[in-house]
N, C-alpha and C. Protein backbone atom coordinates (compact mmCIF):
# COMPACT_ATOMS: atom_id res chain seq x y z
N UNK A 1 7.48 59.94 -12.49
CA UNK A 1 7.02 61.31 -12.76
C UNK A 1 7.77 62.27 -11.85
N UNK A 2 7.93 63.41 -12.57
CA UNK A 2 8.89 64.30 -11.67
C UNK A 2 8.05 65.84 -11.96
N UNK A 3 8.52 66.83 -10.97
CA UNK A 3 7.56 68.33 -11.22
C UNK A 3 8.17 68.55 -12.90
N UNK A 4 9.25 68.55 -13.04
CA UNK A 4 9.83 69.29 -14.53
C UNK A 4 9.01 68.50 -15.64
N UNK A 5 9.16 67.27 -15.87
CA UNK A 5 8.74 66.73 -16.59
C UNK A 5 6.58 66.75 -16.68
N UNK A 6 6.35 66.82 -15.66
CA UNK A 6 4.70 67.19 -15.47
C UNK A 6 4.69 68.69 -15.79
N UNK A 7 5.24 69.70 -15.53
CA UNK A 7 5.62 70.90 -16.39
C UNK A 7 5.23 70.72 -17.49
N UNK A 8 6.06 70.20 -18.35
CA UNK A 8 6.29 70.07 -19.75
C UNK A 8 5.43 68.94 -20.60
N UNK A 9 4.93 68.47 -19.93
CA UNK A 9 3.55 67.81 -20.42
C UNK A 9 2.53 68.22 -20.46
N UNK A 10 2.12 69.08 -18.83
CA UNK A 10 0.96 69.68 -18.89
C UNK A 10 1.00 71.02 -19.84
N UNK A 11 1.49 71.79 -19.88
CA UNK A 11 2.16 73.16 -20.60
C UNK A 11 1.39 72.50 -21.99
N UNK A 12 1.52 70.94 -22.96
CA UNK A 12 0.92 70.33 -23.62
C UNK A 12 -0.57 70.29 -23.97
N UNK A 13 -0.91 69.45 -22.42
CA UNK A 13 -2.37 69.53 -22.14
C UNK A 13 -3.25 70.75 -22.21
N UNK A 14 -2.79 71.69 -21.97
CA UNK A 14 -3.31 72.86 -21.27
C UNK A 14 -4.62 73.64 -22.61
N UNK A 15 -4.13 73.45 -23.73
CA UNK A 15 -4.96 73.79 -24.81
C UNK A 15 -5.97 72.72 -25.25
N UNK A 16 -5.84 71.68 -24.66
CA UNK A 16 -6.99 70.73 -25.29
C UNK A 16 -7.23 70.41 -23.98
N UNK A 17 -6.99 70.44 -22.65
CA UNK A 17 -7.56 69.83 -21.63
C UNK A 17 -8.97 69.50 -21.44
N UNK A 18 -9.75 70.95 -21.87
CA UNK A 18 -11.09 70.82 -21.56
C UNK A 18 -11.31 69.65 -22.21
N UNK A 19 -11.27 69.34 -23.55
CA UNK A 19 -11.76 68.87 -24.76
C UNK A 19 -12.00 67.75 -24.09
N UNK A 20 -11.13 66.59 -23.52
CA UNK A 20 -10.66 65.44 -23.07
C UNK A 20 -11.65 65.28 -21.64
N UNK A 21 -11.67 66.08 -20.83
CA UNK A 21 -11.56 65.73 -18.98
C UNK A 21 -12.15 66.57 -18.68
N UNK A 22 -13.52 67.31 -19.39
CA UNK A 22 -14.40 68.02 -18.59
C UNK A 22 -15.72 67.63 -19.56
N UNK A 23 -15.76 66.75 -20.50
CA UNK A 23 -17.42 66.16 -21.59
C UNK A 23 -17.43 64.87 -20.99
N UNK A 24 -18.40 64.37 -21.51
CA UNK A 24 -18.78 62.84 -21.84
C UNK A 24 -19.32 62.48 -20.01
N UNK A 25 -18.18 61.60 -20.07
CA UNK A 25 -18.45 60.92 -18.24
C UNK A 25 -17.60 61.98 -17.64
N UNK A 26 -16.64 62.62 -17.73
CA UNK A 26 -15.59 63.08 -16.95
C UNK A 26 -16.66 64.33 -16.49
N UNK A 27 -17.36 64.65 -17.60
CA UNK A 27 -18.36 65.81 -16.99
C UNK A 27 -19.29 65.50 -16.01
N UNK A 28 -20.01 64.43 -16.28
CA UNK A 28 -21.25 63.99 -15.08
C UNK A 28 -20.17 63.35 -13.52
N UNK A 29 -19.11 63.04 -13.68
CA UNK A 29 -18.51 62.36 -12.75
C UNK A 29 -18.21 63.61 -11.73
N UNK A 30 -17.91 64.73 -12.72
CA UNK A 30 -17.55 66.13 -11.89
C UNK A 30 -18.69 66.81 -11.61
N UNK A 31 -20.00 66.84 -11.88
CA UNK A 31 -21.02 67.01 -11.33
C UNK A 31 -21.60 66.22 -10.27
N UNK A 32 -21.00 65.49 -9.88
CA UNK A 32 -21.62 64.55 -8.73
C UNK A 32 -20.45 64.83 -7.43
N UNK A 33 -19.61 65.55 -8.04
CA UNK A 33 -18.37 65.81 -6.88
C UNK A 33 -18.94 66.80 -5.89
N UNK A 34 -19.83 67.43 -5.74
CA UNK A 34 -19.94 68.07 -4.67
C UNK A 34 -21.39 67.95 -4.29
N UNK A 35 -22.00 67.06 -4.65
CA UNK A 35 -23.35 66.76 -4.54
C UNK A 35 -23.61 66.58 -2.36
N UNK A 36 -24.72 66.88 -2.02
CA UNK A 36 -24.69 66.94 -0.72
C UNK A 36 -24.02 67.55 -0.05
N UNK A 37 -23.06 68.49 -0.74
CA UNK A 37 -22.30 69.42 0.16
C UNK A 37 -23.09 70.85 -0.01
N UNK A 38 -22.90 71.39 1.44
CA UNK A 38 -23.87 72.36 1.45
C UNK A 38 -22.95 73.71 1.54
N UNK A 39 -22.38 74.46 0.49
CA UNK A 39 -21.50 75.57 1.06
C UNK A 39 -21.86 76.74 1.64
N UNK A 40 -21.68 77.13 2.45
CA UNK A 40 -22.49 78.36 3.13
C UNK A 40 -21.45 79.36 2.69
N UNK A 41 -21.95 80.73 2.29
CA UNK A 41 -21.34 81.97 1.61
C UNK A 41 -20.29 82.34 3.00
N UNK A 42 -19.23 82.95 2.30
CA UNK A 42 -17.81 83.06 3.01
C UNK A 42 -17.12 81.76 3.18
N UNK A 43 -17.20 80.92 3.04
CA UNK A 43 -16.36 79.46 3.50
C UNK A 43 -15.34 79.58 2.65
N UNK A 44 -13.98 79.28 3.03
CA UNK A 44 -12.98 79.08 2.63
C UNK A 44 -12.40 77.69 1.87
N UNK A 45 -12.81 77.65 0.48
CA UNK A 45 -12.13 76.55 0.00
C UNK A 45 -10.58 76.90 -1.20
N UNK A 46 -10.19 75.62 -0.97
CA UNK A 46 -8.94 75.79 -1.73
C UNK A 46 -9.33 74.53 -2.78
N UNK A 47 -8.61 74.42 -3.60
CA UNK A 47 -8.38 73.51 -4.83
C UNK A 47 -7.06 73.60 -5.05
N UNK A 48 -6.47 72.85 -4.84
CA UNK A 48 -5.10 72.18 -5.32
C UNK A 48 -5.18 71.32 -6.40
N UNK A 49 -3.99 71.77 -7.44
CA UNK A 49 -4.11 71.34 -8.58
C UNK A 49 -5.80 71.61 -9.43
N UNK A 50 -5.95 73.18 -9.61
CA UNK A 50 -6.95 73.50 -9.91
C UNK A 50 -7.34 73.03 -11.86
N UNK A 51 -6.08 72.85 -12.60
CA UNK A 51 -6.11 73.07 -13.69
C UNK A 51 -6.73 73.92 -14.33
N UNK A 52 -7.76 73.51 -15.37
CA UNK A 52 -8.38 74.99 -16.15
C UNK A 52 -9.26 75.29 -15.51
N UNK A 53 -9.66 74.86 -14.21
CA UNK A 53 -10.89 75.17 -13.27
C UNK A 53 -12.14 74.61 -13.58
N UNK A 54 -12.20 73.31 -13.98
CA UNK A 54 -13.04 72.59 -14.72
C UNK A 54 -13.98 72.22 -13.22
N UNK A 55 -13.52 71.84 -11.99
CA UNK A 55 -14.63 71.66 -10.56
C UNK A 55 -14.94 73.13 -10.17
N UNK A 56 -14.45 74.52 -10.34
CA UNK A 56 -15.00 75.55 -10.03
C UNK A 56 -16.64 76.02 -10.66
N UNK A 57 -16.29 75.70 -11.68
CA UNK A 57 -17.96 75.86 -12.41
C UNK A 57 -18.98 75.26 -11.82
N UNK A 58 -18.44 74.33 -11.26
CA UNK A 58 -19.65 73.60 -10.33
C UNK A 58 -20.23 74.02 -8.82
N UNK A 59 -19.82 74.77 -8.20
CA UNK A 59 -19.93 75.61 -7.42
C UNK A 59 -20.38 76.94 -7.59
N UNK A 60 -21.06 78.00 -6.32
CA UNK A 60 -21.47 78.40 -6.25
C UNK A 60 -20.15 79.47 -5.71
N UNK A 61 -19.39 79.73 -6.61
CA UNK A 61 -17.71 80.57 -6.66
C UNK A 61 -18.08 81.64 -5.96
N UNK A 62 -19.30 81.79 -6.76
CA UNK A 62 -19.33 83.90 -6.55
C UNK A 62 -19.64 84.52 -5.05
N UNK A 63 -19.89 83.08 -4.12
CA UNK A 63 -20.51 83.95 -2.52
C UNK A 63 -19.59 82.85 -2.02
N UNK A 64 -18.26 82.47 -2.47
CA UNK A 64 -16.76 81.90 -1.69
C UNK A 64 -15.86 82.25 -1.70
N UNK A 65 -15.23 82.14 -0.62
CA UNK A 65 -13.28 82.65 -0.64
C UNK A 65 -12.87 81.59 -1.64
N UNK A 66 -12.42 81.54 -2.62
CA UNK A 66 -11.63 80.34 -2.64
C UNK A 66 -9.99 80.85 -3.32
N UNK A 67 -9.50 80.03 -3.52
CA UNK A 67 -8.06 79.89 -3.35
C UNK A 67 -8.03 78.95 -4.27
N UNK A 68 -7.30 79.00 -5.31
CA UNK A 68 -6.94 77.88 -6.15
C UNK A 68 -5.33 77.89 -6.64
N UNK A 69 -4.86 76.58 -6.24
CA UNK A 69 -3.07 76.36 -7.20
C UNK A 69 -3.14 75.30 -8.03
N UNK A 70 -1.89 75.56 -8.70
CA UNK A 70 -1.23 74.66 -9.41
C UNK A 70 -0.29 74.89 -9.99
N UNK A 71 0.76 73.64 -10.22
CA UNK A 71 2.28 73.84 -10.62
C UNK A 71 2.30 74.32 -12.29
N UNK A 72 1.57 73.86 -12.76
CA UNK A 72 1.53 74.39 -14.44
C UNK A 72 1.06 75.90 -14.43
N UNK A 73 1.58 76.70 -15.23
CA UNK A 73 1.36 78.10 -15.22
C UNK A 73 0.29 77.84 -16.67
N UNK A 74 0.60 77.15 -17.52
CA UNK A 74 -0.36 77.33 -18.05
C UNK A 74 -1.72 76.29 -17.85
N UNK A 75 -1.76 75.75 -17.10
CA UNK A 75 -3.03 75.29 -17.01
C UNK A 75 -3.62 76.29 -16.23
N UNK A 76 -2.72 76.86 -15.14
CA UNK A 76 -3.42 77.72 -14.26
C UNK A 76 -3.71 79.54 -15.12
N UNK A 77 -3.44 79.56 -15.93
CA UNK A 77 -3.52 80.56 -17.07
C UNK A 77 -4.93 80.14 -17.35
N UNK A 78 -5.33 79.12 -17.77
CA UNK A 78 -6.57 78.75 -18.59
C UNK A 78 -7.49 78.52 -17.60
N UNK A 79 -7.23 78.61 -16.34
CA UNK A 79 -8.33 79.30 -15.53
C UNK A 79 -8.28 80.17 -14.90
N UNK A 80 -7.59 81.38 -14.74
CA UNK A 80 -7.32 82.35 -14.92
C UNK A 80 -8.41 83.31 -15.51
N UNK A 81 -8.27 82.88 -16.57
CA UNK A 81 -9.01 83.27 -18.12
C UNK A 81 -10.75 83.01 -17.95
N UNK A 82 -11.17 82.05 -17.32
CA UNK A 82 -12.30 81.91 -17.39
C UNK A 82 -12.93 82.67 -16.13
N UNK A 83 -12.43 82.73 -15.51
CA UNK A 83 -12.43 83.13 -14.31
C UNK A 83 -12.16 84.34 -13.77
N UNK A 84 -11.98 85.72 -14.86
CA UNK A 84 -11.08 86.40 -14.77
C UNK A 84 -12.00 87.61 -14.03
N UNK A 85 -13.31 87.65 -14.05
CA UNK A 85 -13.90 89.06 -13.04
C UNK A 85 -14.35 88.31 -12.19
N UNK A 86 -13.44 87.73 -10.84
CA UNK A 86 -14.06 87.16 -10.30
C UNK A 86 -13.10 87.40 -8.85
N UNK A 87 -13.58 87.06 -7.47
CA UNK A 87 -12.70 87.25 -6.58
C UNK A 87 -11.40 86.11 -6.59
N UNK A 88 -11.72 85.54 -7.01
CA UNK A 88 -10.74 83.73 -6.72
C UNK A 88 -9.27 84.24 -7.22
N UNK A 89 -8.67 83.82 -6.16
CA UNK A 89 -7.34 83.96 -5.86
C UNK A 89 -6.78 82.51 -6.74
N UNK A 90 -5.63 82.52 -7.69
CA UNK A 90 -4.86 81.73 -8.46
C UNK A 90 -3.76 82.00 -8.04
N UNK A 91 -2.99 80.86 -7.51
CA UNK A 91 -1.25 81.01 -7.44
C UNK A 91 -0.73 79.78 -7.71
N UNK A 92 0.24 80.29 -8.54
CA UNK A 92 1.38 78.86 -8.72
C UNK A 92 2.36 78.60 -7.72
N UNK A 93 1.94 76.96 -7.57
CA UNK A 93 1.86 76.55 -6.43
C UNK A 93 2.73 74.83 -6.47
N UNK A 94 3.46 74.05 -5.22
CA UNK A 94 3.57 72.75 -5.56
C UNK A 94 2.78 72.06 -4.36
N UNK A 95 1.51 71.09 -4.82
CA UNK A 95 0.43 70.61 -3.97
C UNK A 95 1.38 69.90 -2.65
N UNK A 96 2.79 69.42 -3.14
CA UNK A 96 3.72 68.77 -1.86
C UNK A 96 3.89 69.75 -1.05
N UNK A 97 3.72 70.98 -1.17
CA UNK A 97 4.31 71.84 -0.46
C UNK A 97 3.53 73.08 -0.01
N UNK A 98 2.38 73.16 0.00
CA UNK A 98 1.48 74.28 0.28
C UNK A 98 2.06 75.30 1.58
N UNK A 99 1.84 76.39 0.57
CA UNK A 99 2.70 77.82 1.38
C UNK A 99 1.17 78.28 2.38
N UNK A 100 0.62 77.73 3.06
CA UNK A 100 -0.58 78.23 3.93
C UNK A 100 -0.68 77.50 4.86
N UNK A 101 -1.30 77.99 6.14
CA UNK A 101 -1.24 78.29 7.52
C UNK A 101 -1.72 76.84 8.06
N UNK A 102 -1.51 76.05 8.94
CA UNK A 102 -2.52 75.08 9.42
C UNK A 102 -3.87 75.29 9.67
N UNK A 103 -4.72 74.63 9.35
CA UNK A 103 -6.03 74.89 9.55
C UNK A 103 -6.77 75.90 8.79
N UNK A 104 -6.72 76.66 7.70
CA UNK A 104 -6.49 77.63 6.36
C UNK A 104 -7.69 77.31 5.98
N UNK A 105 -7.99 76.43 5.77
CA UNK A 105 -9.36 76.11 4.95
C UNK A 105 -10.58 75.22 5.42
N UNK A 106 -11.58 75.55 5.17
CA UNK A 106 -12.40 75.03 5.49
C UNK A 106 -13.12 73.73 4.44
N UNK A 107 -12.70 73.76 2.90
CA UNK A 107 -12.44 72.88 2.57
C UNK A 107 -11.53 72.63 1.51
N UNK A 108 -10.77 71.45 1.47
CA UNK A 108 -9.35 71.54 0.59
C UNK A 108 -10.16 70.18 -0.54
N UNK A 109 -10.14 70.38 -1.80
CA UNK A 109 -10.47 70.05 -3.37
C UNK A 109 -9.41 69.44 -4.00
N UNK A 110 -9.40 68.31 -4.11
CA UNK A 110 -8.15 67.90 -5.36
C UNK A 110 -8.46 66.98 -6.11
N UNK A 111 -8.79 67.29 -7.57
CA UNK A 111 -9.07 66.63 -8.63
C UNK A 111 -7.89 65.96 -9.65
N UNK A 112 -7.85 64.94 -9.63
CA UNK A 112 -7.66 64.44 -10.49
C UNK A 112 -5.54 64.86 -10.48
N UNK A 113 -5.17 65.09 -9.15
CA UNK A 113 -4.02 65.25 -8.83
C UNK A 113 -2.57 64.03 -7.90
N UNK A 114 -3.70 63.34 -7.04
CA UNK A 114 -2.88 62.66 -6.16
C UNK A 114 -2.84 61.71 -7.34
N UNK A 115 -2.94 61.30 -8.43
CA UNK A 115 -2.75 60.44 -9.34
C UNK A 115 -1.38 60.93 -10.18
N UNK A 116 -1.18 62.82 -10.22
CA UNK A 116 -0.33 63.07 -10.84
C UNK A 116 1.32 63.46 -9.97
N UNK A 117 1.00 64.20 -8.94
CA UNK A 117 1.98 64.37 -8.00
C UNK A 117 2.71 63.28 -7.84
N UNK A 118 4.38 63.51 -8.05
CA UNK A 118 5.53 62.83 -7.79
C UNK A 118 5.37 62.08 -5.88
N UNK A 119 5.42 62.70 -4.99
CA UNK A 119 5.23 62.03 -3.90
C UNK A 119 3.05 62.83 -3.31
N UNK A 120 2.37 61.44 -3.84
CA UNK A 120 0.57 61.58 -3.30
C UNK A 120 0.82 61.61 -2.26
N UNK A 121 1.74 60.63 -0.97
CA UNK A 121 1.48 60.61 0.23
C UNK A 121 1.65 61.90 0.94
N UNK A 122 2.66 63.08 0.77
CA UNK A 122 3.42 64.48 0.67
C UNK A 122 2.26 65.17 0.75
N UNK A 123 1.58 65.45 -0.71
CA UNK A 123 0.60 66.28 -1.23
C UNK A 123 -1.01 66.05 0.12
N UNK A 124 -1.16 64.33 -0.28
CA UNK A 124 -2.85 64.53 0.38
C UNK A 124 -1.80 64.92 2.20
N UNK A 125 -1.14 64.68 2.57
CA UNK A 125 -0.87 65.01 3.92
C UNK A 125 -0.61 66.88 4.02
N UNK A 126 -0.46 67.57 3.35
CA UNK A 126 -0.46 68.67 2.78
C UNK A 126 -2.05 69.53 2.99
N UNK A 127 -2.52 68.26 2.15
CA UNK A 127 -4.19 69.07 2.11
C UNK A 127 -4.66 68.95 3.29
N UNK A 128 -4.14 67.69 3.97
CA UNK A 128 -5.11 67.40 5.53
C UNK A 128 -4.59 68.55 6.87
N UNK A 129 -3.42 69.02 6.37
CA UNK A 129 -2.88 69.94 7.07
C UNK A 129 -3.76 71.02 6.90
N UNK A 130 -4.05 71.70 5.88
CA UNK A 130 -4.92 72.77 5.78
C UNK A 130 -5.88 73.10 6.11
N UNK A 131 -6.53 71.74 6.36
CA UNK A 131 -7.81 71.95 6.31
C UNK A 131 -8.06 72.13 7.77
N UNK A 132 -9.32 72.73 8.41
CA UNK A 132 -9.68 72.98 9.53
C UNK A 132 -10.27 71.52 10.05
N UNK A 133 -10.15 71.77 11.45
CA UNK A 133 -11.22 70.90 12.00
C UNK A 133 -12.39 70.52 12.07
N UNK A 134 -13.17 69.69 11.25
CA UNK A 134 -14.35 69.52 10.76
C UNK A 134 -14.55 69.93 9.46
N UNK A 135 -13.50 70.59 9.19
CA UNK A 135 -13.40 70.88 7.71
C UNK A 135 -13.66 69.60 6.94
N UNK A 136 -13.77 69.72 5.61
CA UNK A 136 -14.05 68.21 4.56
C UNK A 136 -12.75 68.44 3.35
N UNK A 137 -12.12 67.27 2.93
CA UNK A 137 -11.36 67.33 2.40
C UNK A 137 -12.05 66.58 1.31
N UNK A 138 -11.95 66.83 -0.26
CA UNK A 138 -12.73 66.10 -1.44
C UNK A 138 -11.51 65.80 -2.10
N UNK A 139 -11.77 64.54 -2.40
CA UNK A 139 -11.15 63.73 -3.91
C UNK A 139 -11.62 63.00 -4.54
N UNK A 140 -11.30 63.71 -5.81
CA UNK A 140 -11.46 62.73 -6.84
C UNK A 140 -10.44 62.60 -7.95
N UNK A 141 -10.51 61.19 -8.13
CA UNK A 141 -8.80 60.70 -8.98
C UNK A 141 -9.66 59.17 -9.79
N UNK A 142 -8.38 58.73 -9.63
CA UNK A 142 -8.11 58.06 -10.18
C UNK A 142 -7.69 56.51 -9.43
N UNK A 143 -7.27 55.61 -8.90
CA UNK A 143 -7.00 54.84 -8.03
C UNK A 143 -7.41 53.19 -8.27
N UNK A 144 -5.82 52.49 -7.71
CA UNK A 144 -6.33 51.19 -8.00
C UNK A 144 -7.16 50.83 -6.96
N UNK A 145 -8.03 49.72 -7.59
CA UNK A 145 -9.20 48.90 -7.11
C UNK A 145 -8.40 48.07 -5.54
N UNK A 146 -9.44 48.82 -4.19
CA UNK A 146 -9.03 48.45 -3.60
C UNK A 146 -8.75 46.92 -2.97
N UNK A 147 -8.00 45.92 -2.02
CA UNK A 147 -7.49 45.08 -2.30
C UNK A 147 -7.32 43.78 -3.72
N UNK A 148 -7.31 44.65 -4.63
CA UNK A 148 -6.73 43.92 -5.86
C UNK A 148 -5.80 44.95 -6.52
N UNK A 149 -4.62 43.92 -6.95
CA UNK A 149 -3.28 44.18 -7.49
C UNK A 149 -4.46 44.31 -9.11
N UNK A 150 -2.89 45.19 -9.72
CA UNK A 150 -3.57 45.53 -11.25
C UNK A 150 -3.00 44.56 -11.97
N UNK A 151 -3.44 44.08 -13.02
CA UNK A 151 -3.67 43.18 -14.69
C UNK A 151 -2.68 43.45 -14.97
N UNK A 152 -1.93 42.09 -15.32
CA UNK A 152 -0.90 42.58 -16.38
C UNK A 152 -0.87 43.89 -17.67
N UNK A 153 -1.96 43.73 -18.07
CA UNK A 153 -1.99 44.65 -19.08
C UNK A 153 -2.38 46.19 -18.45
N UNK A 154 -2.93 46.59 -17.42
CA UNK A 154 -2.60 47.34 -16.82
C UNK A 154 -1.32 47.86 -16.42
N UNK A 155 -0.34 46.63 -15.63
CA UNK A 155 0.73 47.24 -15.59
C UNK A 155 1.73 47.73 -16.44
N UNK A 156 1.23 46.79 -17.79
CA UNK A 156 2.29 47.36 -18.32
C UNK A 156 1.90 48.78 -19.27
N UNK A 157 0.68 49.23 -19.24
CA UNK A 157 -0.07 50.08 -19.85
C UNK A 157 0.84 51.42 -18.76
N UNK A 158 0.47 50.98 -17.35
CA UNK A 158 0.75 51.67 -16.38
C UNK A 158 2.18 52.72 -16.49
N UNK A 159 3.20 52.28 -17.17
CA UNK A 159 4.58 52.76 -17.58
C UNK A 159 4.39 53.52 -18.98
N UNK A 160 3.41 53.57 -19.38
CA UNK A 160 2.79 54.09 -20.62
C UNK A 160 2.16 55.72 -20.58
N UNK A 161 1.30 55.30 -19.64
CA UNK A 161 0.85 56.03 -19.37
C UNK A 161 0.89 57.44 -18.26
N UNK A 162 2.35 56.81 -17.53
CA UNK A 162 2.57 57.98 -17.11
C UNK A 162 3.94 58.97 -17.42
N UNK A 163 4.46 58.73 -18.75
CA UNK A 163 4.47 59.90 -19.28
C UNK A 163 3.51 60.81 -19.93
N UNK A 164 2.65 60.51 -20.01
CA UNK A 164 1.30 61.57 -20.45
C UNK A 164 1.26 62.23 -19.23
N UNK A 165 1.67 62.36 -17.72
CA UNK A 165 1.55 62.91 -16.62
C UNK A 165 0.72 62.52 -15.28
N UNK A 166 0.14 60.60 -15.50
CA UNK A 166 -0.57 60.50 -14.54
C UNK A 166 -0.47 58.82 -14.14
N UNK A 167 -0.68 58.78 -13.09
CA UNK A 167 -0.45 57.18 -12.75
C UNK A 167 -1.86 56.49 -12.44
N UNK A 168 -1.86 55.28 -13.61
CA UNK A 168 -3.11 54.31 -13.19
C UNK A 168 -3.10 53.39 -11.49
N UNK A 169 -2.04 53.74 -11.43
CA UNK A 169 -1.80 52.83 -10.04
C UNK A 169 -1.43 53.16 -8.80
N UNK A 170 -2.10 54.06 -8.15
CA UNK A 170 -1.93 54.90 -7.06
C UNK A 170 -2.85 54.03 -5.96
N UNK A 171 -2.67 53.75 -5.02
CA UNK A 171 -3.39 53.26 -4.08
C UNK A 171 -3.68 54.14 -2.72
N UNK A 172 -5.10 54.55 -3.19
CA UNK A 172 -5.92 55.58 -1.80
C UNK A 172 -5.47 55.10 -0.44
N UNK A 173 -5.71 53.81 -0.31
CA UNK A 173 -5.37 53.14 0.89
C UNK A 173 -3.78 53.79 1.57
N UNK A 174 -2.93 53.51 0.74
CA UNK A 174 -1.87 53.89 1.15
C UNK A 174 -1.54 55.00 1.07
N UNK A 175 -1.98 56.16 0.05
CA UNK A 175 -1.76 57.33 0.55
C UNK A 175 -2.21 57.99 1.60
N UNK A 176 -3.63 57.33 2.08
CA UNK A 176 -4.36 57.73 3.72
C UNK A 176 -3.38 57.33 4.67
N UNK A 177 -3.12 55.88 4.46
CA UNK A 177 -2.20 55.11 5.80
C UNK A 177 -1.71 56.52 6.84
N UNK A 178 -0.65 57.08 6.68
CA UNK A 178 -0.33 57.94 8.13
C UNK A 178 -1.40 59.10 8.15
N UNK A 179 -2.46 59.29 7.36
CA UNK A 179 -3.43 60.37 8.10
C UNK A 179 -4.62 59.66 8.58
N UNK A 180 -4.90 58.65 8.81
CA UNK A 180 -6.02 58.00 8.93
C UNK A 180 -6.75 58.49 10.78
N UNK A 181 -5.60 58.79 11.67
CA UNK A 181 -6.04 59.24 13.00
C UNK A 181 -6.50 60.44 12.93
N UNK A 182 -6.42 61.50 11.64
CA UNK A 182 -6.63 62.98 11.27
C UNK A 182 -8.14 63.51 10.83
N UNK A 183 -8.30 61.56 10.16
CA UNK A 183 -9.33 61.92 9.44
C UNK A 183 -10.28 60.64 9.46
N UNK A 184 -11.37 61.42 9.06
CA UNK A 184 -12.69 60.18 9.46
C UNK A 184 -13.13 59.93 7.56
N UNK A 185 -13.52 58.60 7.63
CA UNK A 185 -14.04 58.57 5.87
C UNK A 185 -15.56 58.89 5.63
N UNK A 186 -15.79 59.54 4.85
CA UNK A 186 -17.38 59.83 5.14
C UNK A 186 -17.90 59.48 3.79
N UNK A 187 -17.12 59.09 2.83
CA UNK A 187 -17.43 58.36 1.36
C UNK A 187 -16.82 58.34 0.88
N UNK A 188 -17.03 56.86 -0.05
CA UNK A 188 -15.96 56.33 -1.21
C UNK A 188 -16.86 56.02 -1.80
N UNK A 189 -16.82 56.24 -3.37
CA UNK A 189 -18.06 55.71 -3.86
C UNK A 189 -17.35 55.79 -5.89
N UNK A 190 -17.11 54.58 -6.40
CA UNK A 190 -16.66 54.51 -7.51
C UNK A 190 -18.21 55.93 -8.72
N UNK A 191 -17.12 56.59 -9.26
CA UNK A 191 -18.13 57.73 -10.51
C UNK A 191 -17.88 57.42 -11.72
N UNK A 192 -16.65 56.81 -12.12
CA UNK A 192 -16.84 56.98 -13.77
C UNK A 192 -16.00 55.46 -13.88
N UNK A 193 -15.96 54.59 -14.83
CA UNK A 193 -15.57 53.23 -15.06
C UNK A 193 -15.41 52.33 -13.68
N UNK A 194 -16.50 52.01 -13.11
CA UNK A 194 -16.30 51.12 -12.48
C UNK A 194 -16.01 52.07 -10.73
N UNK A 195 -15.22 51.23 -10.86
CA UNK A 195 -14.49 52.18 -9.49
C UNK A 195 -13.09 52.43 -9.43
N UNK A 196 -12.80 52.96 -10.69
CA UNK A 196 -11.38 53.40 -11.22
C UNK A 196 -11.19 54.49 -10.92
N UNK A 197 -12.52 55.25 -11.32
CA UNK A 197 -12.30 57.33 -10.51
C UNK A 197 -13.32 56.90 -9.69
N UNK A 198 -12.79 57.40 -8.23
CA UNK A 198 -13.74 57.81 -7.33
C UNK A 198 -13.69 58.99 -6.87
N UNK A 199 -14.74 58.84 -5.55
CA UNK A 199 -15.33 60.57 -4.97
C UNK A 199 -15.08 60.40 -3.35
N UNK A 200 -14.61 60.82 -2.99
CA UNK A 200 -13.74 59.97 -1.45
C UNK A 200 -14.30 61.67 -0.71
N UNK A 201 -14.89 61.23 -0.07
CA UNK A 201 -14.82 62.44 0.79
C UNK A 201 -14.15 62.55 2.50
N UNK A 202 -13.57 62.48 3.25
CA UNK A 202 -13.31 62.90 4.40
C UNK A 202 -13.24 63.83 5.11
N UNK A 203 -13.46 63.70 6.72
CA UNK A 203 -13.67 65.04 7.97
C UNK A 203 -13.11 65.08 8.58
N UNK A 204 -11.81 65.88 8.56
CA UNK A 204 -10.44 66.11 9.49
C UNK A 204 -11.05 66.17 11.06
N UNK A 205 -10.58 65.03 12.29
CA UNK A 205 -10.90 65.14 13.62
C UNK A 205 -9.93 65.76 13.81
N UNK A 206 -8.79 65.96 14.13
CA UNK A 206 -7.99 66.29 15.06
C UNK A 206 -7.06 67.15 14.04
């Protein structure tokens, strides 16, 4: 997977996204994403790789800073749009590369992205940068089952499936590996098939 080519796929997605990855389970899985988090009015969150803003609805937007990117202009168009009398800041953006300050946020959001980003290890080291100290960093993706290798038919599904723009075989483990002294784990907990999408939450120490 490369940015041009996730361009030109998502630019695809962008009119049926909801349809797909915000009903059924994908909806209750994204309702449980911020469960126990308590946001207090003014807190600074960001969302990277916001898409049509399908985790903003779930929040309490209207008494938050938030900040939302993403590399697709039109996904970030289609929340834009929903979103449009509202304070929330939208910029197109590449999650490897976030144009904001160390320590910026108080909490950094990424759905359903470190599965799509060309280099995950880049991006989540990106978000852990942002985030403040004691800040909470949320994910939720996609990810292989930790210490087990994937199924043949997985793998070979795996080359299939990411030209549609996303990889079945990303391993959390290893995209944490060099932030793990940054950050403390405060939950992993499989939400929708098993423990294929999870809800990973962590608390930047240092």
């Amino acid at each position: 997977m490369n940015n041009s080519w996730n361009k030109l796929i998502y630019k695809g997605w962008a009119p049926i996204y909801d349809k797909f990855f915000n009903v059924g389970p994908f909806s209750k899985a994204r309702d449980s994403l911020f469960k126990e988090i308590h946001f207090r009015p003014g807190d600074r969150v960001l969302f990277v790789g916001v898409g049509t803003g399908a985790d903003i609805e779930r929040l309490p937007f209207d008494q938050l800073e938030i900040t939302a990117i993403d590399y697709s202009e039109d996904m970030l168009q289609k929340a834009k749009d929903k979103f449009r009398n509202t304070s929330i800041t939208f910029l197109k953006m590449d999650a490897q590369q976030l144009e904001f300050a160390d320590a910026s946020f108080d909490y950094v959001i990424g759905s359903l992205i470190l599965s799509v980003v060309p280099d995950s290890k880049k991006a989540f080291r990106e978000m852990v940068r942002v985030c403040r100290r004691e800040g909470l960093v949320v994910v939720f993706d996609k990810f292989a089952e930790p210490g087990k290798g994937l199924s043949i038919g997985k793998k070979t599904l795996r080359h299939v499936i990411k030209l549609l723009g996303t990889d079945i075989g990303v391993s959390f483990d290893d995209i944490n590996s060099t932030e793990r002294a940054r950050v403390e784990l405060i939950a992993d907990e499989g939400v929708m098939f098993g423990n294929m999408y999870r809800r990973i939450l962590l608390e930047k120490v240092c």
